[in-house]
N, C-alpha and C. Protein backbone atom coordinates (compact mmCIF):
# COMPACT_ATOMS: atom_id res chain seq x y z
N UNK A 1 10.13 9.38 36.25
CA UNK A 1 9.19 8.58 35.50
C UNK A 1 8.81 9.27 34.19
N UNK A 2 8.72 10.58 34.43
CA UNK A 2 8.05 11.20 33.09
C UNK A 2 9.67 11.49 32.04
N UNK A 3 10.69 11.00 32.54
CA UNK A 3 11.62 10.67 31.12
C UNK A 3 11.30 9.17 30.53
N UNK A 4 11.18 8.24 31.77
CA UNK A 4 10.64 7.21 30.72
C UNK A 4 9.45 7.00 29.55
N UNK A 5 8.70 7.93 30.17
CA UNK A 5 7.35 7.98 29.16
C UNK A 5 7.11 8.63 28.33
N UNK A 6 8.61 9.74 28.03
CA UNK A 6 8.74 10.17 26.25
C UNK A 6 9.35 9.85 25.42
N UNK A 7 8.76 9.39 24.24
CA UNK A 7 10.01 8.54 23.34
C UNK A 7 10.76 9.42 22.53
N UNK A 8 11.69 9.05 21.99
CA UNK A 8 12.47 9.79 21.21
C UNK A 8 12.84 9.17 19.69
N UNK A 9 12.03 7.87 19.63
CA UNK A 9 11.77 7.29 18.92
C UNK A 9 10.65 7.60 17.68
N UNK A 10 10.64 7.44 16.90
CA UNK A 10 9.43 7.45 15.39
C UNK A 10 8.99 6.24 15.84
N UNK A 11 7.70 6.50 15.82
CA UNK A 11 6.07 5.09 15.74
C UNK A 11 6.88 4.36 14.00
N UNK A 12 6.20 3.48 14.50
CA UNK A 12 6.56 2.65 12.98
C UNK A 12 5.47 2.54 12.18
N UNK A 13 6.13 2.67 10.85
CA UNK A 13 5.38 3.10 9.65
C UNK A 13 3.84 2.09 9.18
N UNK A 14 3.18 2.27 8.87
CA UNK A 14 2.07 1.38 8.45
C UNK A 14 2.88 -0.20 7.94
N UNK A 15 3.79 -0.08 7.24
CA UNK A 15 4.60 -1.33 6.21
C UNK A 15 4.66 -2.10 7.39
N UNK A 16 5.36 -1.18 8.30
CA UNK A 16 6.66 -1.83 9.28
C UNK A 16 5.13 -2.60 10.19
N UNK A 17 4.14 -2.29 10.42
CA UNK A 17 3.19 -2.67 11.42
C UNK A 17 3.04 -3.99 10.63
N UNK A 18 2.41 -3.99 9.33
CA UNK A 18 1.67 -5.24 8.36
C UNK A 18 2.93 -5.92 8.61
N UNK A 19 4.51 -5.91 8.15
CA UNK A 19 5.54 -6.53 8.12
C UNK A 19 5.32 -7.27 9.26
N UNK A 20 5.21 -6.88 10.35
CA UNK A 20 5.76 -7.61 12.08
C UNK A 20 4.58 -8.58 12.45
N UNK A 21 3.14 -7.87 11.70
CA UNK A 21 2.00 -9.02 12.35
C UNK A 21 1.87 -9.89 11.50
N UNK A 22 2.46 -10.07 10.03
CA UNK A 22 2.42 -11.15 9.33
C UNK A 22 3.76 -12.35 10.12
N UNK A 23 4.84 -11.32 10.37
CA UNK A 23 5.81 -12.53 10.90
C UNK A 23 5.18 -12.89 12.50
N UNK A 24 4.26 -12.16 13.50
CA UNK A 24 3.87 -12.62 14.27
C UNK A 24 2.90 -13.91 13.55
N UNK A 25 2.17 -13.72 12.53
CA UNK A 25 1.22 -15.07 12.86
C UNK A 25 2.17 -16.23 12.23
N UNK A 26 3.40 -15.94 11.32
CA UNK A 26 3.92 -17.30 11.30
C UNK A 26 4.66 -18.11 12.56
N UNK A 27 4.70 -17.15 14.14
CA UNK A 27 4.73 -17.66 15.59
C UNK A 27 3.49 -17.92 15.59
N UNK A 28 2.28 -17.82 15.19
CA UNK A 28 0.79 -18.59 15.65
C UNK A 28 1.02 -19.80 14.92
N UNK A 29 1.34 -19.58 13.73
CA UNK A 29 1.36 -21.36 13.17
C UNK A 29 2.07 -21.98 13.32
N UNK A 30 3.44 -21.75 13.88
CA UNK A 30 4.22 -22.60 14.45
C UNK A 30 3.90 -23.00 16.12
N UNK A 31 2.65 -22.14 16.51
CA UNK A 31 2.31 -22.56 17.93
C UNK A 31 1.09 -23.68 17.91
N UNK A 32 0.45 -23.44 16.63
CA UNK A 32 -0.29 -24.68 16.14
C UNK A 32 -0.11 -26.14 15.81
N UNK A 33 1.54 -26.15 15.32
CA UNK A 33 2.02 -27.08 14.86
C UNK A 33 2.36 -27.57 16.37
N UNK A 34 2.66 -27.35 17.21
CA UNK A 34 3.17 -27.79 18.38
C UNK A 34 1.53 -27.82 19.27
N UNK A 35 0.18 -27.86 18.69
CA UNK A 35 -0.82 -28.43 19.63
C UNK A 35 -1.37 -27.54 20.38
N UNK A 36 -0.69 -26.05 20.25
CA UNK A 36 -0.83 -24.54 21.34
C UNK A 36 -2.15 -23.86 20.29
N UNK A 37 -2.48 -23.45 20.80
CA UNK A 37 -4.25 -22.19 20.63
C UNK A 37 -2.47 -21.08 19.68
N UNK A 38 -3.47 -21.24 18.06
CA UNK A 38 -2.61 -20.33 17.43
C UNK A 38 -2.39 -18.96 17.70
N UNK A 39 -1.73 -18.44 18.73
CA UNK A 39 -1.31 -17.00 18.62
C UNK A 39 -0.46 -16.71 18.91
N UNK A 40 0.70 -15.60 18.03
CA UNK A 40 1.99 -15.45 18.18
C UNK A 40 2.10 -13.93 18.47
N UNK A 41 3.53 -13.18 18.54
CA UNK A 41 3.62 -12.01 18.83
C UNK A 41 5.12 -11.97 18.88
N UNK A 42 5.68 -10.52 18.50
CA UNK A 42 7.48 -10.39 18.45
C UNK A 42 6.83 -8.72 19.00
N UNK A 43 8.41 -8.67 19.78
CA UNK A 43 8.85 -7.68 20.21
C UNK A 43 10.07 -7.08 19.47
N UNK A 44 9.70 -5.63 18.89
CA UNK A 44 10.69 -4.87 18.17
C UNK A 44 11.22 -3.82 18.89
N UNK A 45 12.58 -3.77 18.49
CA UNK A 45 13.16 -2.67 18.95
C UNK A 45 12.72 -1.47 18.45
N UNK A 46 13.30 -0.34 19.32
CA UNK A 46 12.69 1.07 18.94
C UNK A 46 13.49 1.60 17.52
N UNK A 47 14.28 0.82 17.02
CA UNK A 47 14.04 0.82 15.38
C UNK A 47 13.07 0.67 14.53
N UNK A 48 12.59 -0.10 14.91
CA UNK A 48 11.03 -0.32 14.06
C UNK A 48 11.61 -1.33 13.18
N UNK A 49 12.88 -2.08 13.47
CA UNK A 49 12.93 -2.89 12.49
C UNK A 49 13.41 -4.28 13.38
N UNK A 50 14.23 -4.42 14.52
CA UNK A 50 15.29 -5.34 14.70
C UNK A 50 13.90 -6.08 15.55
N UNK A 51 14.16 -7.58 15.43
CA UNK A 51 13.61 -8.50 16.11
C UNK A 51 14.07 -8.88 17.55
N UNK A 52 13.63 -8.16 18.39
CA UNK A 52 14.17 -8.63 20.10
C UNK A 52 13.87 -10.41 20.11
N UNK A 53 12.59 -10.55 20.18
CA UNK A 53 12.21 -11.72 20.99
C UNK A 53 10.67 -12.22 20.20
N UNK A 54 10.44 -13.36 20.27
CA UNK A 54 9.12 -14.13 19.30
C UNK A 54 8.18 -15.17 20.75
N UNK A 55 7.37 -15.16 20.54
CA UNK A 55 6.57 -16.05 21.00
C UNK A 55 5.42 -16.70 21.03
N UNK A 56 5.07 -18.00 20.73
CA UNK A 56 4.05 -18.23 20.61
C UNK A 56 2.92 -18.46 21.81
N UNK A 57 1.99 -19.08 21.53
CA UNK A 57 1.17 -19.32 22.74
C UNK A 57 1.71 -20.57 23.20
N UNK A 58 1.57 -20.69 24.92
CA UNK A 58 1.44 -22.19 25.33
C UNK A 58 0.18 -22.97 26.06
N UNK A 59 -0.34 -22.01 26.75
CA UNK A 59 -1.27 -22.97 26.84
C UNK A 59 -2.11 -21.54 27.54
N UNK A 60 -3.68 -22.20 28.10
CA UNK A 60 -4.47 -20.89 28.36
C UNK A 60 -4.13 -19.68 29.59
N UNK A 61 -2.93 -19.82 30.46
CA UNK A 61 -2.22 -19.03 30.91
C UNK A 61 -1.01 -18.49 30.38
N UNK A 62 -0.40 -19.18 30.29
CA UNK A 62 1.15 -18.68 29.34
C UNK A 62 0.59 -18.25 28.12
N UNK A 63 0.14 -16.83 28.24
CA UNK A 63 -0.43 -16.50 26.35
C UNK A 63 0.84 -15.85 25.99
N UNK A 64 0.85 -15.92 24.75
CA UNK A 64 1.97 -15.52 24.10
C UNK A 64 2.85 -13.76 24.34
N UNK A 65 1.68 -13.35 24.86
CA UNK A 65 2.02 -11.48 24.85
C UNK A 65 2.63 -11.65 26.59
N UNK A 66 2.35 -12.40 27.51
CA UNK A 66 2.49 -12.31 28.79
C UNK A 66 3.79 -13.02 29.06
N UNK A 67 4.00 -14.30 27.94
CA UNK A 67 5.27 -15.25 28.43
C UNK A 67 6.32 -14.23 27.72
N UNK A 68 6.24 -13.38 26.31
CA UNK A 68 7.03 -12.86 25.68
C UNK A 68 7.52 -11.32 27.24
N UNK A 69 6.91 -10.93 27.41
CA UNK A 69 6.49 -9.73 27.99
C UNK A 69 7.42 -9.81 29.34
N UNK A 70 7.16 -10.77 30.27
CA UNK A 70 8.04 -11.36 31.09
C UNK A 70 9.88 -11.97 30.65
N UNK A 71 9.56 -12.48 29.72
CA UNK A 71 10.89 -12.78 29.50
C UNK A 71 11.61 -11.49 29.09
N UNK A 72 11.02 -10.60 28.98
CA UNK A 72 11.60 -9.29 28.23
C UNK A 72 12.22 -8.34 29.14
N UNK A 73 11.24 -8.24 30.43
CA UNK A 73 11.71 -7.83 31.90
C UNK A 73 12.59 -8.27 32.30
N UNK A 74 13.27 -9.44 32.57
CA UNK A 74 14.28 -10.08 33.02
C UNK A 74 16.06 -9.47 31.94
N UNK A 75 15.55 -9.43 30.66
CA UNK A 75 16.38 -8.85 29.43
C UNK A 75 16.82 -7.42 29.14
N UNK A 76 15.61 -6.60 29.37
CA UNK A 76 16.05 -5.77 28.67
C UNK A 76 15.63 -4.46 29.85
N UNK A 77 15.91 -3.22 29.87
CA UNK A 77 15.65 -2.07 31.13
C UNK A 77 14.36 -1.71 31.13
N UNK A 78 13.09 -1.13 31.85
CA UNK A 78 12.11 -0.66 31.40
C UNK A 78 12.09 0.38 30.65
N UNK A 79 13.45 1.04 30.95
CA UNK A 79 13.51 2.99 29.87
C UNK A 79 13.69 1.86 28.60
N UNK A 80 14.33 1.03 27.91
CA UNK A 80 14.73 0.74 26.68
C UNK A 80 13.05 -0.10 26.14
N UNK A 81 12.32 -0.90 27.00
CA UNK A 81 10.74 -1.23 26.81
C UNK A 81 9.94 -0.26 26.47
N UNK A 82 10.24 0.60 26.74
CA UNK A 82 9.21 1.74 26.22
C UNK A 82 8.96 2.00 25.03
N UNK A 83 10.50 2.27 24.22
CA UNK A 83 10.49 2.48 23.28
C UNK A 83 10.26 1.37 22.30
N UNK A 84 10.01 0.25 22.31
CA UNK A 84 9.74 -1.12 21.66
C UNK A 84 8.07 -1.44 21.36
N UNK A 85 8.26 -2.07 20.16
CA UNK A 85 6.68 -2.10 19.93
C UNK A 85 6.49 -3.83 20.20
N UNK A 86 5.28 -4.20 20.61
CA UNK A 86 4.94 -5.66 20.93
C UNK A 86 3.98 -5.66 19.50
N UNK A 87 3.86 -6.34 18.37
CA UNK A 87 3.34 -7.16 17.56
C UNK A 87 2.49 -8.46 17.96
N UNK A 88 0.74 -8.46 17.91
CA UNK A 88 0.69 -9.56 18.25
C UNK A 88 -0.86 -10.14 17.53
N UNK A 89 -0.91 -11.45 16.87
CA UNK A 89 -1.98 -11.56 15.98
C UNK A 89 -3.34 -11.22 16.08
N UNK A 90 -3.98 -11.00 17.61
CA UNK A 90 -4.94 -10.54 17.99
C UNK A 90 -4.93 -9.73 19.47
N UNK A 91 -5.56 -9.13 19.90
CA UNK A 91 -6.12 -7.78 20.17
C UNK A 91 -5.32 -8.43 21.93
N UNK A 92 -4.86 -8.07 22.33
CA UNK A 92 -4.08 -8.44 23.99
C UNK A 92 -5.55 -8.72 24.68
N UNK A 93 -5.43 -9.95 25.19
CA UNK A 93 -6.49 -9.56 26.50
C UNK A 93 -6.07 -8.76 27.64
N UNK A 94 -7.20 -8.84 28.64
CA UNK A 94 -6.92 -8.03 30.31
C UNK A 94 -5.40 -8.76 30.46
N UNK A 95 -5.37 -9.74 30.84
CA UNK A 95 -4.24 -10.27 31.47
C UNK A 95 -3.24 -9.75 30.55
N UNK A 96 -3.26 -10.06 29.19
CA UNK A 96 -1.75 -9.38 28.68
C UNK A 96 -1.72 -8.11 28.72
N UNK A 97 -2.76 -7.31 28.04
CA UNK A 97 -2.31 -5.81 28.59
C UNK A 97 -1.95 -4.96 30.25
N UNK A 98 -2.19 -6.08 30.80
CA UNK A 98 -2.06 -5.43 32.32
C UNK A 98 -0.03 -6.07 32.45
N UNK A 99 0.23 -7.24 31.75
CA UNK A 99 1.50 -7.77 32.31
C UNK A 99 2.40 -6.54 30.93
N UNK A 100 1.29 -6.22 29.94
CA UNK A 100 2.41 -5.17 28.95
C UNK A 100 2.72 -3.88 30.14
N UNK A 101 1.39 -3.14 30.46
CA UNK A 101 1.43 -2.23 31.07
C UNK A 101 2.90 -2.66 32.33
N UNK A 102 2.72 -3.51 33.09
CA UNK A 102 3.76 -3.13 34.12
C UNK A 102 5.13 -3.18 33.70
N UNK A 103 5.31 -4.05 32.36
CA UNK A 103 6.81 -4.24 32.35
C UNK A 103 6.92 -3.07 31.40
N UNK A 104 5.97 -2.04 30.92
CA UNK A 104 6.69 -0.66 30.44
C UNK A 104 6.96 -1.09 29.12
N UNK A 105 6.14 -1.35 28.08
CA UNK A 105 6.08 -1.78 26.38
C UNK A 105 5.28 -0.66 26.21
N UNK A 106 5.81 0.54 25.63
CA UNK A 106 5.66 1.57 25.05
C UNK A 106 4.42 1.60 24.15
N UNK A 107 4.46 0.36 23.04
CA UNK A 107 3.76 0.78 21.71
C UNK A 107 3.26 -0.76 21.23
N UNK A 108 1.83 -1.08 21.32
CA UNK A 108 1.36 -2.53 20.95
C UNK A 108 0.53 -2.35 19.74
N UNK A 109 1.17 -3.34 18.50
CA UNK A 109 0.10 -3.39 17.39
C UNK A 109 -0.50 -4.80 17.62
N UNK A 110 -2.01 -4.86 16.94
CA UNK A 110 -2.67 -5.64 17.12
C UNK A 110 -3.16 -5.48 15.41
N UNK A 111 -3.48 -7.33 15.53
CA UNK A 111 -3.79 -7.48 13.74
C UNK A 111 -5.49 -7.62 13.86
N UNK A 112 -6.34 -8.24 14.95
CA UNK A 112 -8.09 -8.56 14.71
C UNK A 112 -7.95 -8.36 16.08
N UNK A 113 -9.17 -8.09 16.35
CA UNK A 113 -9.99 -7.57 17.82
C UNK A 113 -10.39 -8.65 18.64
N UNK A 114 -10.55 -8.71 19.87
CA UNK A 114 -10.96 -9.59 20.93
C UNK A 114 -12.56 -9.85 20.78
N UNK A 115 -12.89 -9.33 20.08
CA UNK A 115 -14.33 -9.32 19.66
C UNK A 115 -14.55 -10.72 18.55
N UNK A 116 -13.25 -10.30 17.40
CA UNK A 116 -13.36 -11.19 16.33
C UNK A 116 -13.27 -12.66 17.00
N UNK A 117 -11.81 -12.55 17.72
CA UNK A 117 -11.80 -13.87 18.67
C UNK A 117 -12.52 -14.70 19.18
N UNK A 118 -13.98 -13.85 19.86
CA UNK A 118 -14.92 -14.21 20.53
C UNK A 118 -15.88 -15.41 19.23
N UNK A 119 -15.80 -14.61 17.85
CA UNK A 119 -16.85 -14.85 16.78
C UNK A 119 -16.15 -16.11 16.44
N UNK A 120 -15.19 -16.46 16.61
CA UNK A 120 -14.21 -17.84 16.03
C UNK A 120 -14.54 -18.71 16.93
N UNK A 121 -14.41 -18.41 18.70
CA UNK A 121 -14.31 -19.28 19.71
C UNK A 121 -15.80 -19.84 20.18
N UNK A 122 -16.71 -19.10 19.80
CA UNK A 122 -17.34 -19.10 20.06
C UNK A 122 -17.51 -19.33 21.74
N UNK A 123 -19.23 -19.24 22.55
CA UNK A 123 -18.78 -18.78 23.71
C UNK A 123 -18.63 -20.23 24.62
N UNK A 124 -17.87 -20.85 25.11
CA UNK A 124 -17.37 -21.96 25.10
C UNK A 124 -16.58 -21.79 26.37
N UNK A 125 -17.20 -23.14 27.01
CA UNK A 125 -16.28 -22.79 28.72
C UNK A 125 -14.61 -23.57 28.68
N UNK A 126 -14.21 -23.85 27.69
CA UNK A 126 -12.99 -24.18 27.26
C UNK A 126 -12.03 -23.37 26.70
N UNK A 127 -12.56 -22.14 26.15
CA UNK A 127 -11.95 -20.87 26.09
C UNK A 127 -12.49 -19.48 26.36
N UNK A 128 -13.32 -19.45 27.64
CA UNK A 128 -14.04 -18.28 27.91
C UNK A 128 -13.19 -16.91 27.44
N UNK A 129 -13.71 -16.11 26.90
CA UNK A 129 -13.21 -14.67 26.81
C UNK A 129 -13.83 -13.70 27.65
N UNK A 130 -12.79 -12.59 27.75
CA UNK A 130 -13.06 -11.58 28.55
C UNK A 130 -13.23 -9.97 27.03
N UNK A 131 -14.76 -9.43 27.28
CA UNK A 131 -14.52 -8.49 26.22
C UNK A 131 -14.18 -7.41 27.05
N UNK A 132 -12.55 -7.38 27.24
CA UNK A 132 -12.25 -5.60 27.73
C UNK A 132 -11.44 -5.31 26.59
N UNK A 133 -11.73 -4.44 26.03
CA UNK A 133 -10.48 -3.99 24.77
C UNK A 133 -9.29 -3.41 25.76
N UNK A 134 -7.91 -3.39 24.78
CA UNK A 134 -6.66 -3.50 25.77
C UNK A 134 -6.58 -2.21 25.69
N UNK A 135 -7.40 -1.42 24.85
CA UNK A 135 -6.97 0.11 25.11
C UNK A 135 -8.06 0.68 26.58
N UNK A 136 -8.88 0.29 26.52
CA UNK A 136 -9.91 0.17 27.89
C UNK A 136 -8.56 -0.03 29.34
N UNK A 137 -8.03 -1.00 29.30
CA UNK A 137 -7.34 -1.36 30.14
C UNK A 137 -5.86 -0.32 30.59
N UNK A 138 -5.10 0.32 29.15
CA UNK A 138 -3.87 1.05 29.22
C UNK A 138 -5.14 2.51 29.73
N UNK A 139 -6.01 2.91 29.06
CA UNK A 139 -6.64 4.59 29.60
C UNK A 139 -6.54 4.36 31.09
N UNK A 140 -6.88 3.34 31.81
CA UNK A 140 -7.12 3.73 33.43
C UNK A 140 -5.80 2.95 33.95
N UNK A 141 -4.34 3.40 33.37
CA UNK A 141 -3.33 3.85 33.75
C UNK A 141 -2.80 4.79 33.43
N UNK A 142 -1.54 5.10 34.18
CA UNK A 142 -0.57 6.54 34.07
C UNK A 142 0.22 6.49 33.25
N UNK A 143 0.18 5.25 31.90
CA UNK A 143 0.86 5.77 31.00
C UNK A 143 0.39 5.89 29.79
N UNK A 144 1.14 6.25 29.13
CA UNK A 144 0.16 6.67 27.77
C UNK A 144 1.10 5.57 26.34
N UNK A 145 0.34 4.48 26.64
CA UNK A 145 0.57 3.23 26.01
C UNK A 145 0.19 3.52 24.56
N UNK A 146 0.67 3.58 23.30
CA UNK A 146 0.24 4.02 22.19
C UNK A 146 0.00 2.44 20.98
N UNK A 147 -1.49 2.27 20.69
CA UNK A 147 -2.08 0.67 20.25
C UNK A 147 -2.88 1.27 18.64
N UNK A 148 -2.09 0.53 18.18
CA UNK A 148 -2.41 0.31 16.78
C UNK A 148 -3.36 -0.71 16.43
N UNK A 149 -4.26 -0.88 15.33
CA UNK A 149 -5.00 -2.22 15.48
C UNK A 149 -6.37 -2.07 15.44
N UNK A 150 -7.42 -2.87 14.72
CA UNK A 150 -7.08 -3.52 14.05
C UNK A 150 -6.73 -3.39 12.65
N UNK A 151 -6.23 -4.26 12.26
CA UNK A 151 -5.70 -4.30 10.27
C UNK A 151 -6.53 -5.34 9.78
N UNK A 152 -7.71 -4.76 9.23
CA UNK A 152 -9.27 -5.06 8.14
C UNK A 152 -7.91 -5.96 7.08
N UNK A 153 -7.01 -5.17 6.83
CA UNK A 153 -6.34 -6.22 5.51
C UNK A 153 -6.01 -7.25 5.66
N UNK A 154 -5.14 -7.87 7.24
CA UNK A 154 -4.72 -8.80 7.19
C UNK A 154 -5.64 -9.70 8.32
N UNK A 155 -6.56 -9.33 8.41
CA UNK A 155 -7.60 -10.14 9.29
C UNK A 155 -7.99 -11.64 8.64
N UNK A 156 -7.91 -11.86 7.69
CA UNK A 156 -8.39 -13.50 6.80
C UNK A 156 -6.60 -13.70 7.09
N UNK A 157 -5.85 -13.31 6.79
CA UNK A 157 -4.69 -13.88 7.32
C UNK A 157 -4.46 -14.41 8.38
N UNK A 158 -4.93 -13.54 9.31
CA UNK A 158 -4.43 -13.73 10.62
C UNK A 158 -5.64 -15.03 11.36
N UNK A 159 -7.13 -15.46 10.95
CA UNK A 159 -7.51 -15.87 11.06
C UNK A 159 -7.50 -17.16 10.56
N UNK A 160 -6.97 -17.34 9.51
CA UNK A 160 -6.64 -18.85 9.17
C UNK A 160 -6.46 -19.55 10.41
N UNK A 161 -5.09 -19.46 10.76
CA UNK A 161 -5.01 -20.66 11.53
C UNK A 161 -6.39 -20.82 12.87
N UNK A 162 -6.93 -20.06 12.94
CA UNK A 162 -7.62 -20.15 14.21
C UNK A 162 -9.11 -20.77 13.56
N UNK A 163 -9.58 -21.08 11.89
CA UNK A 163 -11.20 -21.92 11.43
C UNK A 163 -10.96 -23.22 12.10
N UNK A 164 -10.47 -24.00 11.96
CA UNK A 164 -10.19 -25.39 12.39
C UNK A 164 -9.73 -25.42 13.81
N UNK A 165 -8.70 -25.04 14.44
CA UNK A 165 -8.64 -25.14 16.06
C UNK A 165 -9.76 -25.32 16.89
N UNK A 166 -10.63 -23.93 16.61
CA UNK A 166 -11.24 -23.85 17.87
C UNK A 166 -12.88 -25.05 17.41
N UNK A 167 -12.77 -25.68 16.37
CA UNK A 167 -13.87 -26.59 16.20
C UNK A 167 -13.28 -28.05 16.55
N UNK A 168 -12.13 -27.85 16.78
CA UNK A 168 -10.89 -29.01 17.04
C UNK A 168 -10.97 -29.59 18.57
N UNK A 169 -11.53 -27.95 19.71
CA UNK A 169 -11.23 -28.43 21.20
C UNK A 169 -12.31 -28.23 21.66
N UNK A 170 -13.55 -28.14 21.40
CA UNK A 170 -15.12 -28.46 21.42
C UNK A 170 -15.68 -29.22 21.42
């Protein structure tokens, strides 16, 4: 186990982080256009550059980090997950960081916080939130999950699509 949990890989560069969560939220607005709660997320190889896999949200179980995350297990080895970073427009909840943690995703950037989420959704029994930050969730495991996030720059970016939605299903 403790060869899977050293990389041999370089973290990706600040560019390479802004690069992947801007192309993650154009998977949030294409998950908008299809009627889905805007949030997207891609999985990169331990290049820091190649695009594995994209996904948007589908509905309030299938979130985008958990359906991507799963399909990735079935694809790719857990030693080669490790080294891969998950990109995703806002901050993983419990449920996605617990389905990152088992399938062995090395390295998660996040663009706005589960907090910000909360300030958009307001508190609403149609999209209840859970405030556990996902780094809360990777410390009380055995691996040492490495989370980038949040990016103050691209936060009005990443929030667009989500002013109008959530006043949309209220």
């Amino acid at each position: 186990m403790t060869e899977i949990l050293t990389s041999r890989y370089s973290d990706p560069t600040c560019e390479q982080m802004r690069k992947h969560l801007c192309h993650a939220n154009k998977i949030a607005k294409r998950a908008l256009q299809f009627g889905h709660h805007p949030f997207g997320c891609v999985l990169i190889a331990p290049d820091n550059e190649t695009i594995l896999m994209e996904q948007g949200n589908i509905d309030t179980v299938n979130h985008a980090e958990s359906t991507l995350v799963r399909n990735a297990c079935t694809n790719f080895s857990s030693e080669y997950l490790w080294n891969c970073t998950l990109y995703t427009t806002f901050e993983p909840c419990v449920m996605c960081a617990g389905t990152l943690y088992w399938a062995n995703i090395g390295r998660v950037v996040y663009g706005a916080t589960e907090k910000r989420l909360l300030e958009l959704t307001g508190n609403d029994e149609k999209n209840p939130t859970l405030d556990i930050p996902c780094r809360y969730v990777f410390e009380h495991g055995q691996k040492n999950v490495k989370v980038w996030g949040p990016f103050p720059e691209l936060e009005d970016e990443l929030v667009e699509p989500h002013k109008n939605f959530w006043k949309q299903i209220k």
